[in-house]
C-alpha atoms as a PDB file:
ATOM      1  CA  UNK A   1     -15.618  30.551 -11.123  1.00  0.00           C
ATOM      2  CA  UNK A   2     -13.826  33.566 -12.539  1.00  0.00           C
ATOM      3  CA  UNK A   3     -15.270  37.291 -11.973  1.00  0.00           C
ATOM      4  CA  UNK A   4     -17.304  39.009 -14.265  1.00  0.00           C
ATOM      5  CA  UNK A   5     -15.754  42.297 -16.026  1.00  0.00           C
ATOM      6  CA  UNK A   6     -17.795  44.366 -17.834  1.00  0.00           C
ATOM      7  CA  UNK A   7     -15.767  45.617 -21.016  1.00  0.00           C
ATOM      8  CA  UNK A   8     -17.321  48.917 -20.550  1.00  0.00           C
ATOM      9  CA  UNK A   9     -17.200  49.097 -16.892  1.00  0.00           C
ATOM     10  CA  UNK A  10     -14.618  52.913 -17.800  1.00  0.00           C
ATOM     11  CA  UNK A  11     -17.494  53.986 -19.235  1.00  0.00           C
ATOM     12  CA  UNK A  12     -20.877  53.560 -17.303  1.00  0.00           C
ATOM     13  CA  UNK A  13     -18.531  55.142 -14.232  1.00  0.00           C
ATOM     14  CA  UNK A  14     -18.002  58.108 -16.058  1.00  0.00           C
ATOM     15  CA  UNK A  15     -21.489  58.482 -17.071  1.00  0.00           C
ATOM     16  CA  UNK A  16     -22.799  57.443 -13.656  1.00  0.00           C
ATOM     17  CA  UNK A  17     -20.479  61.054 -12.986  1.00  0.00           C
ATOM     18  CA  UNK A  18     -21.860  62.891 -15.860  1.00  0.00           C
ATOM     19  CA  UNK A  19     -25.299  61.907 -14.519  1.00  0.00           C
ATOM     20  CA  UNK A  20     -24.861  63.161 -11.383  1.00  0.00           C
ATOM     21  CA  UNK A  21     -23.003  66.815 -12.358  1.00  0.00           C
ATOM     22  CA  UNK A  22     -26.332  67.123 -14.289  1.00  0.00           C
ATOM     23  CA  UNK A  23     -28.582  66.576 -11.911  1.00  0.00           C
ATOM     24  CA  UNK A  24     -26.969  69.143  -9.640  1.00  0.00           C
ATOM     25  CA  UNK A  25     -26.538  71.608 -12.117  1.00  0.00           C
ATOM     26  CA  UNK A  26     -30.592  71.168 -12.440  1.00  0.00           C
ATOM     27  CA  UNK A  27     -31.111  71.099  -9.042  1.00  0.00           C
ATOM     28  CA  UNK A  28     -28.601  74.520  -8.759  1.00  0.00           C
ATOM     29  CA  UNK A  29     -31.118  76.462 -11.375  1.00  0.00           C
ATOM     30  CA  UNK A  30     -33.898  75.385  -9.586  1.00  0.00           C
ATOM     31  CA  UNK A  31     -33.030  76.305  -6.576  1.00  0.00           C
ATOM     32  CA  UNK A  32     -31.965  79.930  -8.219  1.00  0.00           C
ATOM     33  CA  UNK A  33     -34.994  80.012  -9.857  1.00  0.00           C
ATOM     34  CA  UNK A  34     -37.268  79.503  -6.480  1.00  0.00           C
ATOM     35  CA  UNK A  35     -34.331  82.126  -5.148  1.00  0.00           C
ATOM     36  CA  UNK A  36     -35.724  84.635  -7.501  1.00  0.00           C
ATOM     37  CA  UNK A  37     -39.669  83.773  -7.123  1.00  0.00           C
ATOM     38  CA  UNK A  38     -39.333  84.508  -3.334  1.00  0.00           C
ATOM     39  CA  UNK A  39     -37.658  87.920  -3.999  1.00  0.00           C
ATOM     40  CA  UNK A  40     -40.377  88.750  -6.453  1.00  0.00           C
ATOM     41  CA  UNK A  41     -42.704  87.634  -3.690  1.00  0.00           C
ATOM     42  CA  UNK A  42     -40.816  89.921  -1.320  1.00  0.00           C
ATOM     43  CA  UNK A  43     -41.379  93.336  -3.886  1.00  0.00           C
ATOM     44  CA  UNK A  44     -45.311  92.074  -3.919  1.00  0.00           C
ATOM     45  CA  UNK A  45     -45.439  91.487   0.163  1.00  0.00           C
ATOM     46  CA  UNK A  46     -43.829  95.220   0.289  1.00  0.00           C
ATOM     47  CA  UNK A  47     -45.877  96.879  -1.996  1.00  0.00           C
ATOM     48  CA  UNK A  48     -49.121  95.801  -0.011  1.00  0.00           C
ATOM     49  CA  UNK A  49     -47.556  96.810   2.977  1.00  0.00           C
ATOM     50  CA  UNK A  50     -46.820 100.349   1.272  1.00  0.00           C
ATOM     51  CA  UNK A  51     -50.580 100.473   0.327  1.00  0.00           C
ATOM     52  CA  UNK A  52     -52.033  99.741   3.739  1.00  0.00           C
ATOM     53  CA  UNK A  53     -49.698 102.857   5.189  1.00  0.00           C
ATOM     54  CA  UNK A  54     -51.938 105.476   4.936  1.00  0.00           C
ATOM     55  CA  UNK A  55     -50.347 108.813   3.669  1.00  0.00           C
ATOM     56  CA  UNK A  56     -50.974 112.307   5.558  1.00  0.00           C
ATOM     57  CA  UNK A  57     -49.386 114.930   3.250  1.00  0.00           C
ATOM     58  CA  UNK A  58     -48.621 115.289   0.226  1.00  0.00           C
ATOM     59  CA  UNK A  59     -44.987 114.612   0.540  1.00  0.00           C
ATOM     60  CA  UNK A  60     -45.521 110.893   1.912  1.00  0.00           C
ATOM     61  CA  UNK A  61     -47.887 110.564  -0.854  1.00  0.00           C
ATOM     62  CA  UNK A  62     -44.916 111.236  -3.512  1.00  0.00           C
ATOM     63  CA  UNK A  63     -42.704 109.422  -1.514  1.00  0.00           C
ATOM     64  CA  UNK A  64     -44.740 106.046  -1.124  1.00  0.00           C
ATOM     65  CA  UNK A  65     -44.914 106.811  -5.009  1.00  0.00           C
ATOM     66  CA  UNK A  66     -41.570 107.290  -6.065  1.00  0.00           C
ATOM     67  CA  UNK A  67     -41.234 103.560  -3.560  1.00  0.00           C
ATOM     68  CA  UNK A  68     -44.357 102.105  -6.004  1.00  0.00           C
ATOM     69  CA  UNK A  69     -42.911 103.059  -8.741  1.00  0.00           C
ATOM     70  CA  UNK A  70     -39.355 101.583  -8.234  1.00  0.00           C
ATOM     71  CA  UNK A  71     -41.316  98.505  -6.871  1.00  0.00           C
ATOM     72  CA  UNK A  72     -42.670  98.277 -10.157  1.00  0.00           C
ATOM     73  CA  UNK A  73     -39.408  98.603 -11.907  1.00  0.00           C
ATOM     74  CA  UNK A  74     -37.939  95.890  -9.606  1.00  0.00           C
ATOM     75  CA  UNK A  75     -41.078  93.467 -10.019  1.00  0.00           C
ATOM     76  CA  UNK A  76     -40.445  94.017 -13.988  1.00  0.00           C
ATOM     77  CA  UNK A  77     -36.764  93.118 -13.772  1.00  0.00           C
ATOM     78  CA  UNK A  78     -37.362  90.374 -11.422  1.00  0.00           C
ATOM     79  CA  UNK A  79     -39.708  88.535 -14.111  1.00  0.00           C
ATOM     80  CA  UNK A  80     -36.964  89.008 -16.738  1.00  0.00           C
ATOM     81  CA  UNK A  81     -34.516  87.044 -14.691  1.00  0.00           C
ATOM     82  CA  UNK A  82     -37.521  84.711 -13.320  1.00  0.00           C
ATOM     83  CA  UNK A  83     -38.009  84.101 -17.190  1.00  0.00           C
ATOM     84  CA  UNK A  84     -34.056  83.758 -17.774  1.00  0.00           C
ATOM     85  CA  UNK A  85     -34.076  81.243 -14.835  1.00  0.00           C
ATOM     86  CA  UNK A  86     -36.815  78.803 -16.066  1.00  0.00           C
ATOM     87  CA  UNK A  87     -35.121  78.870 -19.719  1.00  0.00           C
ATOM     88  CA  UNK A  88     -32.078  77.540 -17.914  1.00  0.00           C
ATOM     89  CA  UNK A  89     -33.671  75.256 -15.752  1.00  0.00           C
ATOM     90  CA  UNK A  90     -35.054  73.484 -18.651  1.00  0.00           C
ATOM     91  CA  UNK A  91     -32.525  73.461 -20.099  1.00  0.00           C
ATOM     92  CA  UNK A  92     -31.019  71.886 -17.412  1.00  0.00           C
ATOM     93  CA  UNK A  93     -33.570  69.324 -16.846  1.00  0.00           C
ATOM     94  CA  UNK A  94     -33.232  68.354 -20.370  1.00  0.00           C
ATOM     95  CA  UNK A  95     -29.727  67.613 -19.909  1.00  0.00           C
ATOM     96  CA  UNK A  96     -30.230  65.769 -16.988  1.00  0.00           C
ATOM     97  CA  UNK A  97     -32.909  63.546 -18.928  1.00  0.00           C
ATOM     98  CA  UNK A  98     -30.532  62.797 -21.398  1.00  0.00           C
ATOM     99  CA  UNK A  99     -27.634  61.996 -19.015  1.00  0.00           C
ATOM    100  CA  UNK A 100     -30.193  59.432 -17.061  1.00  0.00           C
ATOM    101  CA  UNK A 101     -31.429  58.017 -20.316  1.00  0.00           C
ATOM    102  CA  UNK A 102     -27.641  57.179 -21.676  1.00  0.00           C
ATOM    103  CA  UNK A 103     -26.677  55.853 -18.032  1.00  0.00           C
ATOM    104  CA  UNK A 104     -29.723  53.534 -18.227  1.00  0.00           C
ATOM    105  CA  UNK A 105     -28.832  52.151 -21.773  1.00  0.00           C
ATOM    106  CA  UNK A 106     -25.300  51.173 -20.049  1.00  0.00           C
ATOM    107  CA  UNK A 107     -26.373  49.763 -17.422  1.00  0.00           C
ATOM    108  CA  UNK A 108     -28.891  47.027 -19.825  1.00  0.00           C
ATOM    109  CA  UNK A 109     -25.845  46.643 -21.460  1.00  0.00           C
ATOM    110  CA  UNK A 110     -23.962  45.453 -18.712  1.00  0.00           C
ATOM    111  CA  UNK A 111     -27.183  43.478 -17.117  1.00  0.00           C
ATOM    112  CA  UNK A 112     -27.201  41.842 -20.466  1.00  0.00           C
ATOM    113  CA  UNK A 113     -23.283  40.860 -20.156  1.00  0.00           C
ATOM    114  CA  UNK A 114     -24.056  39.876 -16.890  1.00  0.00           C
ATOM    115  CA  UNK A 115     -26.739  37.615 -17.744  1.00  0.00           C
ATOM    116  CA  UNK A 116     -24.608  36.516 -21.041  1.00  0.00           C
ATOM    117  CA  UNK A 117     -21.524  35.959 -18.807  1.00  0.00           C
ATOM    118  CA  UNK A 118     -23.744  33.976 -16.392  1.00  0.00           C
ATOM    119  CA  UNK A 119     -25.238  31.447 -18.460  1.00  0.00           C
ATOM    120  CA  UNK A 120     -21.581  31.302 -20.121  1.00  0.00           C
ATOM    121  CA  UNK A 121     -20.348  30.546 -16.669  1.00  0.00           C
ATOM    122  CA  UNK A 122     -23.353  27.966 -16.078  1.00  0.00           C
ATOM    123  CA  UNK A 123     -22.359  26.032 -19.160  1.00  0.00           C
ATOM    124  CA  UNK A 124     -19.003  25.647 -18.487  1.00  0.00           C
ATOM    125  CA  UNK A 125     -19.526  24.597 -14.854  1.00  0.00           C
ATOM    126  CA  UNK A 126     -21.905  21.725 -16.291  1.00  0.00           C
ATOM    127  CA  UNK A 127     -19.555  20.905 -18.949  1.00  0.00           C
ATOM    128  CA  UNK A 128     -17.157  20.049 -16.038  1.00  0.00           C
ATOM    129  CA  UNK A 129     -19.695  18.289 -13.866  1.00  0.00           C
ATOM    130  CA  UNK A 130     -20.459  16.230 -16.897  1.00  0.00           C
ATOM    131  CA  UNK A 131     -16.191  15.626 -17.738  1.00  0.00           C
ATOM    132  CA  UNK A 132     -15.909  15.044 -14.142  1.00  0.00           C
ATOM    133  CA  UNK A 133     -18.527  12.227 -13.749  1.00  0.00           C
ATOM    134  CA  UNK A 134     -17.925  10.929 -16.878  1.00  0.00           C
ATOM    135  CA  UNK A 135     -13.963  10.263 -15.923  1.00  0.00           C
ATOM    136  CA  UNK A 136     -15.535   9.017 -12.359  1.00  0.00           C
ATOM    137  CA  UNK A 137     -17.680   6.354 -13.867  1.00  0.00           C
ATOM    138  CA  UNK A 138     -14.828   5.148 -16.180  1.00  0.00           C
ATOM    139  CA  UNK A 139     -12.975   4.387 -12.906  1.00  0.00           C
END
């Protein structure tokens, strides 16, 4: 019985490869987006720590406001990337979609040629049997 080759064998390797470069390039942005919600959740956790401090004079009070007030510039800037970083992981997760969906129409192609070459294989085997006991009755 000879060994089955599948024609495109080059191929479904590479995208087996593409598949999995996508994958971790999605599973990169979302790990740098969860990166990014924890820092925001780190401006939140110390701005309700700055509000439980109380404030004696007048000068704490400006201080813990000039510290609120770059909290709030930080917490703005921090959604703009958080934004950024679900765009990209999208994005990402699209292309890892696509990847898996081309990868899977390979690999019914080469169950298909597997199956075709298998029932080829099956054939030929019988058409021997057949030849063989044919030639072994004549004797």
């Amino acid at each position: 019985m000879s060994e089955f080759r599948f024609r495109l064998q080059r191929v479904l390797e590479y995208r087996e490869m593409a598949e999995g470069w996508a994958k971790d390039a999605y599973l990169e942005a979302r790990a740098a987006r969860l990166e990014a919600v924890a820092h925001l959740e780190s401006i939140e956790r110390h701005r309700g720590d700055l509000l439980t401090k109380p404030a004696d004079s007048l000068d704490a009070r400006l201080a813990m406001q000039a510290c609120l007030d770059k909290l709030d510039d930080d917490e703005r800037q921090q959604n703009v990337v958080i934004e950024m970083l679900e765009l990209d992981e999208a994005k990402r997760k699209e292309e890892w979609t696509e990847a898996r969906r081309e990868l899977q129409v390979l690999e019914k192609l080469r169950e298909s040629a597997l199956a075709e070459w298998t029932l080829e294989e099956n054939r030929r085997e019988q058409k021997e049997l057949d030849e063989w006991s044919i030639t072994r009755r004549a004797a």
